[in-house]
PDB file of N, CA and C in Angstrom:
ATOM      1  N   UNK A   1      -2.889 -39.491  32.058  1.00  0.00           N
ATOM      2  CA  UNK A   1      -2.732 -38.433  31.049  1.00  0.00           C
ATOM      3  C   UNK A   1      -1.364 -38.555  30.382  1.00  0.00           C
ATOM      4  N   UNK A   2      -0.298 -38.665  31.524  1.00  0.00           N
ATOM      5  CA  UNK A   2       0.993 -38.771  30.568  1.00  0.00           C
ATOM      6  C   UNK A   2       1.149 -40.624  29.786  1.00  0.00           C
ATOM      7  N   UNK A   3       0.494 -41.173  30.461  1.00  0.00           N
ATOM      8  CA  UNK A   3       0.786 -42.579  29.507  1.00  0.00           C
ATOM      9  C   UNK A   3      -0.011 -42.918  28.240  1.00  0.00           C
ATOM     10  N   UNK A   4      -1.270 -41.925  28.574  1.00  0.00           N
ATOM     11  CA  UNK A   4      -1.587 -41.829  27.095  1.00  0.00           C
ATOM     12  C   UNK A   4      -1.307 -41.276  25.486  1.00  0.00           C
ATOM     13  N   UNK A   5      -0.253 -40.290  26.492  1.00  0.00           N
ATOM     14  CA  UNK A   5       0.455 -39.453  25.460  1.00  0.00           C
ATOM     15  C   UNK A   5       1.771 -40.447  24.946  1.00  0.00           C
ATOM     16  N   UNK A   6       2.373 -41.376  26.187  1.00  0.00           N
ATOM     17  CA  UNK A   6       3.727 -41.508  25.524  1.00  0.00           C
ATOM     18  C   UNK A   6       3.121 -43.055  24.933  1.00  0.00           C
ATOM     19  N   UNK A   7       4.605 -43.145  24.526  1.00  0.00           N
ATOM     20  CA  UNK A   7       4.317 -44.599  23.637  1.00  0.00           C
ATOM     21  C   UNK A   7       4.417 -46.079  24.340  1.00  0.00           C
ATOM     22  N   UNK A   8       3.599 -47.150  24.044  1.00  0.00           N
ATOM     23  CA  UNK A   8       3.753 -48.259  25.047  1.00  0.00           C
ATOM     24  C   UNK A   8       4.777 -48.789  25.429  1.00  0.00           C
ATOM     25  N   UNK A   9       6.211 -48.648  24.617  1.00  0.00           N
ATOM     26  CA  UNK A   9       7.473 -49.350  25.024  1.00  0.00           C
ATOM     27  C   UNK A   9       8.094 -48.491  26.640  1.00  0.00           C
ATOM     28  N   UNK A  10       7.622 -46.905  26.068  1.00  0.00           N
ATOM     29  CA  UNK A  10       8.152 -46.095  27.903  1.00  0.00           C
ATOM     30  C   UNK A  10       7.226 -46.664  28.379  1.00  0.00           C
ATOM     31  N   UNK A  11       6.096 -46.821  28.578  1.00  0.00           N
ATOM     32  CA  UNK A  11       5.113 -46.869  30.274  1.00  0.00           C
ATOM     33  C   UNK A  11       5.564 -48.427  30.531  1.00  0.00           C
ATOM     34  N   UNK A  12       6.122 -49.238  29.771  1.00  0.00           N
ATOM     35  CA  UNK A  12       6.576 -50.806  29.738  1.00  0.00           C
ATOM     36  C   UNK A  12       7.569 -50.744  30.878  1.00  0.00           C
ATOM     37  N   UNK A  13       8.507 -49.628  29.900  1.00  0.00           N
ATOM     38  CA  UNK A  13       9.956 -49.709  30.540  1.00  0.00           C
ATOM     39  C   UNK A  13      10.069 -48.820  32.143  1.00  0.00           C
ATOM     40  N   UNK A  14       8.843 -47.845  32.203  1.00  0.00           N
ATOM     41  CA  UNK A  14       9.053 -47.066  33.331  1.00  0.00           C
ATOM     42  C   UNK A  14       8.419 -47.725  34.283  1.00  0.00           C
ATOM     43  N   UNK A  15       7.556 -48.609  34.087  1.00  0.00           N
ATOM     44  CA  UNK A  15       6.522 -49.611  34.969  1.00  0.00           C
ATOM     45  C   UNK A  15       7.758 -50.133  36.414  1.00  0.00           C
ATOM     46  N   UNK A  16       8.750 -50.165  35.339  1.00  0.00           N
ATOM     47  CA  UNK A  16      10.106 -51.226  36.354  1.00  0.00           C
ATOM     48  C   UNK A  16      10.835 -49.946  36.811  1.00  0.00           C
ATOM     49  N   UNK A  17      10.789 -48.779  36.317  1.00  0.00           N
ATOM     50  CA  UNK A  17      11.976 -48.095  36.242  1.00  0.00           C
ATOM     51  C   UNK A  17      11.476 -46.645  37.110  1.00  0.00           C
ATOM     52  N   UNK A  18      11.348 -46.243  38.678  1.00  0.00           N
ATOM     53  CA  UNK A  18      10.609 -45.311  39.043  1.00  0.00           C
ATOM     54  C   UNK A  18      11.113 -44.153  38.444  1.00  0.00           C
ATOM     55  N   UNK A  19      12.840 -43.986  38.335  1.00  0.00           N
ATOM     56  CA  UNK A  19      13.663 -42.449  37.622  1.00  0.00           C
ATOM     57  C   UNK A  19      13.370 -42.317  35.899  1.00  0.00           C
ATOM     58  N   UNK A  20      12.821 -43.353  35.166  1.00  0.00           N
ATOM     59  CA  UNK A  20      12.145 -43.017  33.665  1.00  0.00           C
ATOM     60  C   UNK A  20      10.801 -42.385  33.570  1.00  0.00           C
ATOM     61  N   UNK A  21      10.122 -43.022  34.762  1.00  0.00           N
ATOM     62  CA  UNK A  21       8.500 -42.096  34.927  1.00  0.00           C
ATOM     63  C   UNK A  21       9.131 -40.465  35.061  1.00  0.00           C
ATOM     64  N   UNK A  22       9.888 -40.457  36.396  1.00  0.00           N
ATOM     65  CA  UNK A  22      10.012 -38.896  36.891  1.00  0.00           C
ATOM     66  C   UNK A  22      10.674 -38.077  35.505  1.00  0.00           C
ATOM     67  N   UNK A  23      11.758 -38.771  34.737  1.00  0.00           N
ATOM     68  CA  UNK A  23      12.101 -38.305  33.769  1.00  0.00           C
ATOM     69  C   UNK A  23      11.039 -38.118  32.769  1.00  0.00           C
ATOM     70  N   UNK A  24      10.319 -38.910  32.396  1.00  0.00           N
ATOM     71  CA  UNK A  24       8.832 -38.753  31.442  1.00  0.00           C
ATOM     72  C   UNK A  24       8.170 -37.731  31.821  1.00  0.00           C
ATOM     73  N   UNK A  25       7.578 -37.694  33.319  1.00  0.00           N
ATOM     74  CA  UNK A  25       6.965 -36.390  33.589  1.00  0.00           C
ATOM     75  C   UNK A  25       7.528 -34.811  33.405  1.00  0.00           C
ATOM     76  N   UNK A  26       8.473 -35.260  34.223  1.00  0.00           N
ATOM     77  CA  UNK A  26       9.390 -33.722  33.598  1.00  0.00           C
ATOM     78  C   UNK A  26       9.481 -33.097  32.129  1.00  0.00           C
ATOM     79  N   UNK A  27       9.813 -34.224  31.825  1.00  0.00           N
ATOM     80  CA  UNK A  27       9.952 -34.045  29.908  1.00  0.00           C
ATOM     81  C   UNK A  27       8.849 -33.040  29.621  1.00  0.00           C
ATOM     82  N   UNK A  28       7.258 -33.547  29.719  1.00  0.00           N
ATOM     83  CA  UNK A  28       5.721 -33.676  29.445  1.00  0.00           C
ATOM     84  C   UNK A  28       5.359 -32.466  30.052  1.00  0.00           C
ATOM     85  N   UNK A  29       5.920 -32.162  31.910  1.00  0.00           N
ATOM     86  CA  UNK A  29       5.413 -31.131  32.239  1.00  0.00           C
ATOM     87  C   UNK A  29       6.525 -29.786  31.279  1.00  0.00           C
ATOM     88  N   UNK A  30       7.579 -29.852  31.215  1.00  0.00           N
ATOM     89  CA  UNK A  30       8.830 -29.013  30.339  1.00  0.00           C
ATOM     90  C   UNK A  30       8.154 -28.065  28.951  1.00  0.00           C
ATOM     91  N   UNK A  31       8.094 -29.099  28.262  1.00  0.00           N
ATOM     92  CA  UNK A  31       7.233 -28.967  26.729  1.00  0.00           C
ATOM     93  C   UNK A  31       5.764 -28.342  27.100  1.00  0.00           C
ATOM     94  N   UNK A  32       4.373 -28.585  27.989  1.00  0.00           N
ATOM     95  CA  UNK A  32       3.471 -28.235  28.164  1.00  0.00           C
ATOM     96  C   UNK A  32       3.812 -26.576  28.844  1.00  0.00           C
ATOM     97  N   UNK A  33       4.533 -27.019  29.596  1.00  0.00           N
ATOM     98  CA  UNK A  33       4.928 -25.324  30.522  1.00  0.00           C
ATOM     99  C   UNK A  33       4.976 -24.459  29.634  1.00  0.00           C
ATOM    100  N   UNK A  34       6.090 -24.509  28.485  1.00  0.00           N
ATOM    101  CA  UNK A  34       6.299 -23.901  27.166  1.00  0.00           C
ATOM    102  C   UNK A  34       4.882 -23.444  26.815  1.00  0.00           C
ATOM    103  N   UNK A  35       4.349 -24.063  26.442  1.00  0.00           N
ATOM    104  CA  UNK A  35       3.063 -23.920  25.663  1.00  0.00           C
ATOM    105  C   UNK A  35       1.760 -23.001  25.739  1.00  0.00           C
ATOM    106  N   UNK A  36       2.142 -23.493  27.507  1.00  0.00           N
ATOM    107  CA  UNK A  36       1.146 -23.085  28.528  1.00  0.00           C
ATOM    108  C   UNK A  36       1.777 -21.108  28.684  1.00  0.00           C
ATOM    109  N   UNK A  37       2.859 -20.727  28.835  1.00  0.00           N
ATOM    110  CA  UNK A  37       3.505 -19.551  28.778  1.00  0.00           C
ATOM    111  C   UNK A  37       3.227 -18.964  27.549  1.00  0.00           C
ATOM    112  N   UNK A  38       3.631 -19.346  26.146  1.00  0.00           N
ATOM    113  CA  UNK A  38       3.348 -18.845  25.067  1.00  0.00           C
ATOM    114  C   UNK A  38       1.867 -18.449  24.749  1.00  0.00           C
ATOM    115  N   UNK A  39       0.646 -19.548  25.473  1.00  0.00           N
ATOM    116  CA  UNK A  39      -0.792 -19.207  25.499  1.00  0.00           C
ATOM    117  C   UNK A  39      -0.848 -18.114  26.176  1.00  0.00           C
ATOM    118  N   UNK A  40      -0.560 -18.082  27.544  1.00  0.00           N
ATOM    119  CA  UNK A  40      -0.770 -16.880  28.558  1.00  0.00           C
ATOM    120  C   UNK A  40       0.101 -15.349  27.994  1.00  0.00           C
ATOM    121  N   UNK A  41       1.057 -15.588  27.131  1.00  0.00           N
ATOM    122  CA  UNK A  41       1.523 -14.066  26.178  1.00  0.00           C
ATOM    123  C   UNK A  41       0.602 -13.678  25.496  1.00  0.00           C
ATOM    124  N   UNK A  42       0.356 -14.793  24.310  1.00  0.00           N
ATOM    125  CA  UNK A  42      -0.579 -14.546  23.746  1.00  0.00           C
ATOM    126  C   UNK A  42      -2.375 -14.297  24.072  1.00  0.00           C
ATOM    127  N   UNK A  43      -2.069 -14.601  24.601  1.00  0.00           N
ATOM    128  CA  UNK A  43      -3.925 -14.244  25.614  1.00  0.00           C
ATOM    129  C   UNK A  43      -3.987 -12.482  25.702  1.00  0.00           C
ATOM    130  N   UNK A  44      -2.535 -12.485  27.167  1.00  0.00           N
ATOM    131  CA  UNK A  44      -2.093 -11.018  27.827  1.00  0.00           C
ATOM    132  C   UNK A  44      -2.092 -10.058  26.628  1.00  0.00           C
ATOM    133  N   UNK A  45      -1.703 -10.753  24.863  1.00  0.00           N
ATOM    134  CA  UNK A  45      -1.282  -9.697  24.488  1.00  0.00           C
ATOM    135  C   UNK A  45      -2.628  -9.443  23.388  1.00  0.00           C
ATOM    136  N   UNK A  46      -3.584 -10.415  23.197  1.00  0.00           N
ATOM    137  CA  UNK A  46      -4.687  -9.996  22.664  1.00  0.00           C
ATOM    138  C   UNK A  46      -5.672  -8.896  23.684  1.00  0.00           C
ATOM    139  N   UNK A  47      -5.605 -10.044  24.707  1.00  0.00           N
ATOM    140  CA  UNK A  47      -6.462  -8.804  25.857  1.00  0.00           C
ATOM    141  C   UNK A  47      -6.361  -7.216  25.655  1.00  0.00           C
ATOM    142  N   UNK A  48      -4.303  -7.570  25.387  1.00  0.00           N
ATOM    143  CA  UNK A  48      -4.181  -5.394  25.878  1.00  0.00           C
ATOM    144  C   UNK A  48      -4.692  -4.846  24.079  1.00  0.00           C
ATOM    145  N   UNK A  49      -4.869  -5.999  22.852  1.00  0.00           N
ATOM    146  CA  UNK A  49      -5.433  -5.066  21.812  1.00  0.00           C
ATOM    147  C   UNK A  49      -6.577  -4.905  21.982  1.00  0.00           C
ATOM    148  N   UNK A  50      -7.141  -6.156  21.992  1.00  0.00           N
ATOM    149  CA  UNK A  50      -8.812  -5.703  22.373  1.00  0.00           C
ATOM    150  C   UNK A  50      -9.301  -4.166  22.924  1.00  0.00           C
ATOM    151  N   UNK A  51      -8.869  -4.173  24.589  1.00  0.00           N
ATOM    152  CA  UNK A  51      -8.803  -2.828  25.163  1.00  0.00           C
ATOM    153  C   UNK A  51      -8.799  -1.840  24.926  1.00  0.00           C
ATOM    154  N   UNK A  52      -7.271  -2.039  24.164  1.00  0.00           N
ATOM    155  CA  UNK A  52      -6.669  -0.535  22.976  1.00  0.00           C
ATOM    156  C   UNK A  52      -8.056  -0.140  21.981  1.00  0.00           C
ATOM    157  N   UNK A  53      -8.274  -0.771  21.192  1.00  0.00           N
ATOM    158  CA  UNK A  53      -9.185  -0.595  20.265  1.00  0.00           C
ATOM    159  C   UNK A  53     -10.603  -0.756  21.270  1.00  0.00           C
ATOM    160  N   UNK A  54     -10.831  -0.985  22.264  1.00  0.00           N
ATOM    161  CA  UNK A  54     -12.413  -0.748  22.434  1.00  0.00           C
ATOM    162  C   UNK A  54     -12.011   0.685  23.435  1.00  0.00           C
ATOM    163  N   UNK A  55     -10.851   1.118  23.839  1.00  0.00           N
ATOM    164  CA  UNK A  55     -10.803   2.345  24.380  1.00  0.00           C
ATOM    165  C   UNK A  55     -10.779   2.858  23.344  1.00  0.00           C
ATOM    166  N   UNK A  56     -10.197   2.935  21.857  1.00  0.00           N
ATOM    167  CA  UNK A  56     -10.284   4.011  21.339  1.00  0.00           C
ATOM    168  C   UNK A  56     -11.733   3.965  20.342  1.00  0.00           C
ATOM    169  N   UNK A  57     -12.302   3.102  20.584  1.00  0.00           N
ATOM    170  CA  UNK A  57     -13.778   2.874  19.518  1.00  0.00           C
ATOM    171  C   UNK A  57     -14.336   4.042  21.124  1.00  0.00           C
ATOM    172  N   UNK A  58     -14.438   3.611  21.941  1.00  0.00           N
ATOM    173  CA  UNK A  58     -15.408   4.516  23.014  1.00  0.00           C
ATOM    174  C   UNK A  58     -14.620   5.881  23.241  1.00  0.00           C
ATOM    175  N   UNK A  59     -13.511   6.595  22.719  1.00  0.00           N
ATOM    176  CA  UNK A  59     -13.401   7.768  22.321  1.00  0.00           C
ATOM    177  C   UNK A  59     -14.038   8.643  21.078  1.00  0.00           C
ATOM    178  N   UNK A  60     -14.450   7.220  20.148  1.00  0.00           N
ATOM    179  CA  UNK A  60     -14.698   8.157  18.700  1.00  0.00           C
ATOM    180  C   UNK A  60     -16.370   8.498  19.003  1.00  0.00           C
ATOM    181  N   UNK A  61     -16.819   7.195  19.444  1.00  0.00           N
ATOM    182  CA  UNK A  61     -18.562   6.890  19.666  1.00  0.00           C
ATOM    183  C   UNK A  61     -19.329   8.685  19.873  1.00  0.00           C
ATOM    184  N   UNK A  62     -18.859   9.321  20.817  1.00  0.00           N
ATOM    185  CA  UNK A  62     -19.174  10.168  21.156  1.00  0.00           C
ATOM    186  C   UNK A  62     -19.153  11.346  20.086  1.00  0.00           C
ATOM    187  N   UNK A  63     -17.912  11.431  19.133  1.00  0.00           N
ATOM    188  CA  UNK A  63     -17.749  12.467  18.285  1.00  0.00           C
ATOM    189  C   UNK A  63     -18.675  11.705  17.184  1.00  0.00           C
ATOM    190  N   UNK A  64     -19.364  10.649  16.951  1.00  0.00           N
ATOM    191  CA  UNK A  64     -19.872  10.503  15.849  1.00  0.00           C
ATOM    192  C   UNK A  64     -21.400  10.470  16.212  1.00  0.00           C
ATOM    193  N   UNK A  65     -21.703  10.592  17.339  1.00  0.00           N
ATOM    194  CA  UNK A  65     -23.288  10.592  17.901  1.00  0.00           C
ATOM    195  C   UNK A  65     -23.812  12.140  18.048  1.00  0.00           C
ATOM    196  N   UNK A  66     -22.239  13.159  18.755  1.00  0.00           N
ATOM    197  CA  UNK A  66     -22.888  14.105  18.415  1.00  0.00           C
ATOM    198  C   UNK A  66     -23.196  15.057  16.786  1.00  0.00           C
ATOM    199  N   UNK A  67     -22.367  14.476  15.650  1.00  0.00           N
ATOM    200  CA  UNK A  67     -22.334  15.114  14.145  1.00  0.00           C
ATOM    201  C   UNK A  67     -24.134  14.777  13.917  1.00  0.00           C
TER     202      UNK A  67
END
């Protein structure tokens, strides 16, 4: 997964080099972590609108079923 992402001259050079892989991974896991956090805000923070608005749609439901 990470050598498909990086370019053929690193997986060349890290092939020989075990501290350029660990550095590559880190890099790869660093940047994804990011990503991966900003998804999980954004998820957490659609979830709590969704909610909001289907708690307050199932407050109105009732005042408009009984008119």
């Amino acid at each position: 997964l990470v050598f498909s992402i990086a370019p053929p001259q690193v997986v060349s050079r890290s092939q020989h080099d075990p501290d350029a892989v660990i550095q590559l991974i880190r890099r790869f896991a660093e940047r994804h972590l990011i990503e991966l956090l900003l998804g999980q805000c954004c998820a957490i923070y659609f979830y709590f609108m969704i909610s909001f608005e289907v708690h307050l749609a199932v407050q109105f439901v009732p005042l408009s079923t009984e008119n």
